[in-house]
Protein backbone atom coordinates (compact mmCIF):
# COMPACT_ATOMS: atom_id res chain seq x y z
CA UNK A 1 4.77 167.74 51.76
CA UNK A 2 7.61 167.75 54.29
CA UNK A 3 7.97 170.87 56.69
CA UNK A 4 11.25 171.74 56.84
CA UNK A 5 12.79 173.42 60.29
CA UNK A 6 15.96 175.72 61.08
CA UNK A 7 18.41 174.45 63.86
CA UNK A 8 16.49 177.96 65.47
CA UNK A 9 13.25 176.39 65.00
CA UNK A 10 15.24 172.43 66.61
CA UNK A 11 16.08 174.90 69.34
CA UNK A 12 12.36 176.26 70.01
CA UNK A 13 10.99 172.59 69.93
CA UNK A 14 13.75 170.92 71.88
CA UNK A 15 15.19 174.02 74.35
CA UNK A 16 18.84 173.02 73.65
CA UNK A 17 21.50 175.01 72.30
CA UNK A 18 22.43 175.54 68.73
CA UNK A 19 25.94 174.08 69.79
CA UNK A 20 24.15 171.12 71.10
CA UNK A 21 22.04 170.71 67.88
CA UNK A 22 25.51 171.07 65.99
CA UNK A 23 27.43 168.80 67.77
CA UNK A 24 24.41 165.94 66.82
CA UNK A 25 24.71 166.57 63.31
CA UNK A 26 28.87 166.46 63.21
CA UNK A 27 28.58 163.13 65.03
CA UNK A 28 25.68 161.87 62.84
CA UNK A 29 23.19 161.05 65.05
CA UNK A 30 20.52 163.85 63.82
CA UNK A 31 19.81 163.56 60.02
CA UNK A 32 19.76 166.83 58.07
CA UNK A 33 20.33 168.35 54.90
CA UNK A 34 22.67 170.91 54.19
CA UNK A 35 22.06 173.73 51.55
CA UNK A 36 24.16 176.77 50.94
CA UNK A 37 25.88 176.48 54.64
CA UNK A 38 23.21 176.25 56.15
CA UNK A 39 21.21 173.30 58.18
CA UNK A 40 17.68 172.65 57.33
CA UNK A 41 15.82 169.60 59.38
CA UNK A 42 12.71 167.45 58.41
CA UNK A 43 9.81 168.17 61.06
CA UNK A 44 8.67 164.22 60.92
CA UNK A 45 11.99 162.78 61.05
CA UNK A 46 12.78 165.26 63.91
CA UNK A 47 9.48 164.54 65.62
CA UNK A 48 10.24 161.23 65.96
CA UNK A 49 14.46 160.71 66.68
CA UNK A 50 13.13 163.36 69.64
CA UNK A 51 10.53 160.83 71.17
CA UNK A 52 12.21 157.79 70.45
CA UNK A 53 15.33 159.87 72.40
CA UNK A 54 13.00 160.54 75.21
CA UNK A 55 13.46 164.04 74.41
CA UNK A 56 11.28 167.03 75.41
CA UNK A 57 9.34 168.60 72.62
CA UNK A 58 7.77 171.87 73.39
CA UNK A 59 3.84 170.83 72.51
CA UNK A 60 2.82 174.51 71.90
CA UNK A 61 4.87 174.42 69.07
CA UNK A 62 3.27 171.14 67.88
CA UNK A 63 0.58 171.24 65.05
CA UNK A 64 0.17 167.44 64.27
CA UNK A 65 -0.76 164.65 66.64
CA UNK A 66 2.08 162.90 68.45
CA UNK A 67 3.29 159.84 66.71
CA UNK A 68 3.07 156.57 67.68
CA UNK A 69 6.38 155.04 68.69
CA UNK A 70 8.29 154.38 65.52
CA UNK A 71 9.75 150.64 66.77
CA UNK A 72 6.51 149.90 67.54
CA UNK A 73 5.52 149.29 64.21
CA UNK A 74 9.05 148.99 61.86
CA UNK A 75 10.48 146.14 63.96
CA UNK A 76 10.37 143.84 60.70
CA UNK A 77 12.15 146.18 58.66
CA UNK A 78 14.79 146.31 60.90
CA UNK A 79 14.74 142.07 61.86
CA UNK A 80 15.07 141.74 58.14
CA UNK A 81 17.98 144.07 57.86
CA UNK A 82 19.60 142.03 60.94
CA UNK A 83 18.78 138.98 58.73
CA UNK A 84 21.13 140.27 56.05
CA UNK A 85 23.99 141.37 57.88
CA UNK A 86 24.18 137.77 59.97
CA UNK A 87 25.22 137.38 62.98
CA UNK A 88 29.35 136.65 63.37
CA UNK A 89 31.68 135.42 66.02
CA UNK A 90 35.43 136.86 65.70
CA UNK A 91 38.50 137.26 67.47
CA UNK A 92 39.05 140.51 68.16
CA UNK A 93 41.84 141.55 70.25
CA UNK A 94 43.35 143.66 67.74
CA UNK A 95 43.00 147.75 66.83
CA UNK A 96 39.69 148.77 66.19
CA UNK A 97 40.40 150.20 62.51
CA UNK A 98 41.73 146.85 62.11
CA UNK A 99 38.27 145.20 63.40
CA UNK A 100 36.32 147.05 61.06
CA UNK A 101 38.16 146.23 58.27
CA UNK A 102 37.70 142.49 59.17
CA UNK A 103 34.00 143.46 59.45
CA UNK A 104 33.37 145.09 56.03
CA UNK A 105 35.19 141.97 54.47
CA UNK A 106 32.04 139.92 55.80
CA UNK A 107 29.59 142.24 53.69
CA UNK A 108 28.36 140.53 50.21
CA UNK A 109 29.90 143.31 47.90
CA UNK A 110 32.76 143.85 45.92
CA UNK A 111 36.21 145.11 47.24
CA UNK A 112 35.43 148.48 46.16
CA UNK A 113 32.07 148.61 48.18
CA UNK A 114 33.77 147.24 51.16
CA UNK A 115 36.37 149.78 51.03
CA UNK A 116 34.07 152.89 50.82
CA UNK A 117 31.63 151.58 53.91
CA UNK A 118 35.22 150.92 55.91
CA UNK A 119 36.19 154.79 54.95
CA UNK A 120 32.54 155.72 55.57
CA UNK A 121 32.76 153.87 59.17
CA UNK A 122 35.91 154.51 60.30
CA UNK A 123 35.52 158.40 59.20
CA UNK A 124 32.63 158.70 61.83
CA UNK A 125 34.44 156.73 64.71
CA UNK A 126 36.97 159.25 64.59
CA UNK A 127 34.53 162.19 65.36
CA UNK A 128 33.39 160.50 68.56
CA UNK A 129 33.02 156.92 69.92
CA UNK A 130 30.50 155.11 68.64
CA UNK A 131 29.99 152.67 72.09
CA UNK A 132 27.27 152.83 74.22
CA UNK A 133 28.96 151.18 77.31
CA UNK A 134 29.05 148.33 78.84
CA UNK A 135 30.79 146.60 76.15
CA UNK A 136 28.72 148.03 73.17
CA UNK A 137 28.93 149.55 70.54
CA UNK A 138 26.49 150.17 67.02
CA UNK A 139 28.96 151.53 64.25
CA UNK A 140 27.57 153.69 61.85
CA UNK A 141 28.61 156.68 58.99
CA UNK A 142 27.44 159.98 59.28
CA UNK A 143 25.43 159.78 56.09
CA UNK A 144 23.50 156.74 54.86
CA UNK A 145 25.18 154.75 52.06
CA UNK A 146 22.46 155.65 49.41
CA UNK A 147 23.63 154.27 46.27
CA UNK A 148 26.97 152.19 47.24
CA UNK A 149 24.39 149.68 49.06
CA UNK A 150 21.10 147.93 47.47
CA UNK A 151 19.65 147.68 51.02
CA UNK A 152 20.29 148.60 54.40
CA UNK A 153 22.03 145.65 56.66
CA UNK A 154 22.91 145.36 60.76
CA UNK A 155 25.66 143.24 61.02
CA UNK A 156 26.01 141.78 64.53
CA UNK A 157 29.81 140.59 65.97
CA UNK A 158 30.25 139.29 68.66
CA UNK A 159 33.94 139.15 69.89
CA UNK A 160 36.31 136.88 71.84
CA UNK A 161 38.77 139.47 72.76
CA UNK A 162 37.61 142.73 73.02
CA UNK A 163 38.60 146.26 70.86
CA UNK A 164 39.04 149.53 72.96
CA UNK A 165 36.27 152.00 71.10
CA UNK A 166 37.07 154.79 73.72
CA UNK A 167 34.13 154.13 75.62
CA UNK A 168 32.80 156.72 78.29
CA UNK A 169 32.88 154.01 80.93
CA UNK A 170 36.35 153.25 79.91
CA UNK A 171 35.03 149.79 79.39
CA UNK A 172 36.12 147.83 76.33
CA UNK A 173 33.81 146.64 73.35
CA UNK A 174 32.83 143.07 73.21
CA UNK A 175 29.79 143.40 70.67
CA UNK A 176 29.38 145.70 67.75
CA UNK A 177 25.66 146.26 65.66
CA UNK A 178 27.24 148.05 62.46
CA UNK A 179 24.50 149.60 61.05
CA UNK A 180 24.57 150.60 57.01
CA UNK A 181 21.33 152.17 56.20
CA UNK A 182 20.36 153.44 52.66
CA UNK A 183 18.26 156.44 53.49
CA UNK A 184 18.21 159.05 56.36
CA UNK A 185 14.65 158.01 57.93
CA UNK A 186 15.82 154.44 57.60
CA UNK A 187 18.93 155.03 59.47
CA UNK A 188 17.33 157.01 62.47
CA UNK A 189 14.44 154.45 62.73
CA UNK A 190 17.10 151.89 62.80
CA UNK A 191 19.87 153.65 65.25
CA UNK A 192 16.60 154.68 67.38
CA UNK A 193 15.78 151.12 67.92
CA UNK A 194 18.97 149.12 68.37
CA UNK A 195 20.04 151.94 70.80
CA UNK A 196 16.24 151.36 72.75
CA UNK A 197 17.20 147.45 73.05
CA UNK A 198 20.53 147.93 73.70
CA UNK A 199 20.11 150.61 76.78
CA UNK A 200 17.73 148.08 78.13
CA UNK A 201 19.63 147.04 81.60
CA UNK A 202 19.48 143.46 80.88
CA UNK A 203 20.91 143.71 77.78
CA UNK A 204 24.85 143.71 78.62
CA UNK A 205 24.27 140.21 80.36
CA UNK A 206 22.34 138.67 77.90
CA UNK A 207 24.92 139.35 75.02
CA UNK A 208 27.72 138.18 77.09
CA UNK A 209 26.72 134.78 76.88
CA UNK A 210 26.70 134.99 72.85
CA UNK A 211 23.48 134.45 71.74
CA UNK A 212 22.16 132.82 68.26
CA UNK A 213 20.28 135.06 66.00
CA UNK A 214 17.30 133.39 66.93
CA UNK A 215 17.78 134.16 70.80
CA UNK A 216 18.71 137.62 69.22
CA UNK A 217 15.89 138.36 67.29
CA UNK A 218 13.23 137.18 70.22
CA UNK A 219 15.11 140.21 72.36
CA UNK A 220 14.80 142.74 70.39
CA UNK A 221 11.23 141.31 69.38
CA UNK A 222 10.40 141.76 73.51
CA UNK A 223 11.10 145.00 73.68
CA UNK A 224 10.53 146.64 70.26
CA UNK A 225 7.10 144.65 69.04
């Protein structure tokens, strides 16, 4: 059964403050669940965004052994959900609401679909920039898409002009993961991973020069398998 934790029990594992721990779960990077205002965690699911973050975890307060890194063994879940949101080359150049837009129109679902994951998308974008620097970016909604999509997808663009995504480095956006995940562990294990590849300091180079998917998949493959 899973152990559920109190952001003051996320504080005593991970020695950050409660603002901190809020701040994650406004911008959507730390799943949670929500019940009668208040914010309860999953130990597992925390357990792991934490190592895969690099993130100190107080071990005293650890009861089960540590787990083995989650990319390690859920790289073909997530090549498979690369597999069905393609890889695509656009122009670019334009606004990025207008980008995403163009982006959801690529996804195999009916208008109505495509108009909630654009809401969904462009509703967390304007919390806080989804880029990573360096010219990329993995779009995401706060929540998973549950029932609007029958499986989670990673569509990868790749763009001839670039979209300003109010980057840290100030740098604009030349490549874009959008990630649409169908359940909370799914969408950490997934954010967890493409963020691992995409920090990797070779990375920024490599997708300049536009890769196929297959070039693609044998990159993340390197790092994550």
């Amino acid at each position: 059964m899973a152990k559920w934790l109190t952001i003051s029990d996320v504080q005593n594992l991970l020695h950050v403050p409660e603002s901190t721990i809020q701040r994650w779960v406004r911008q959507g990077n730390l799943p949670c669940t929500e019940r009668a205002g208040k914010f309860y965690f999953n130990r597992e699911i925390l357990l792991s965004w934490a190592e895969a973050k690099e993130i100190h975890v107080e071990k005293k307060d650890l009861s089960r052994k540590k787990p083995s890194r989650i990319e390690k063994h859920k790289w073909q879940e997530l090549k498979k959900a690369m597999e069905r949101g393609g890889l695509h080359q656009l122009e670019g150049g334009s606004d990025w609401k207008t980008l995403f837009r163009e982006a959801t129109g690529l996804l195999n679902y009916d208008t109505t679909i495509q108009n909630q994951v654009f809401e969904q998308l462009v509703q967390r974008e304007e919390l806080s920039s989804t880029a990573l620097g360096n010219g990329i970016a993995i779009p995401h909604p706060r929540i998973p898409m549950k029932l609007e999509l029958r499986e989670s997808l990673v569509l990868s663009l790749f763009l001839n002009q670039p979209v300003d995504l109010r980057a840290a480095d100030q740098k604009p956006v030349y490549s874009l993961f959008f990630l649409l995940s169908c359940e909370a562990r799914e969408h950490l294990q997934f954010l967890s991973q493409i963020a691992k590849v995409l920090h990797e300091p070779s990375m920024p180079e490599f997708i300049n020069k536009h890769p196929n998917q297959e070039q693609l998949f044998e990159q993340f493959h390197q790092v994550l398998a």
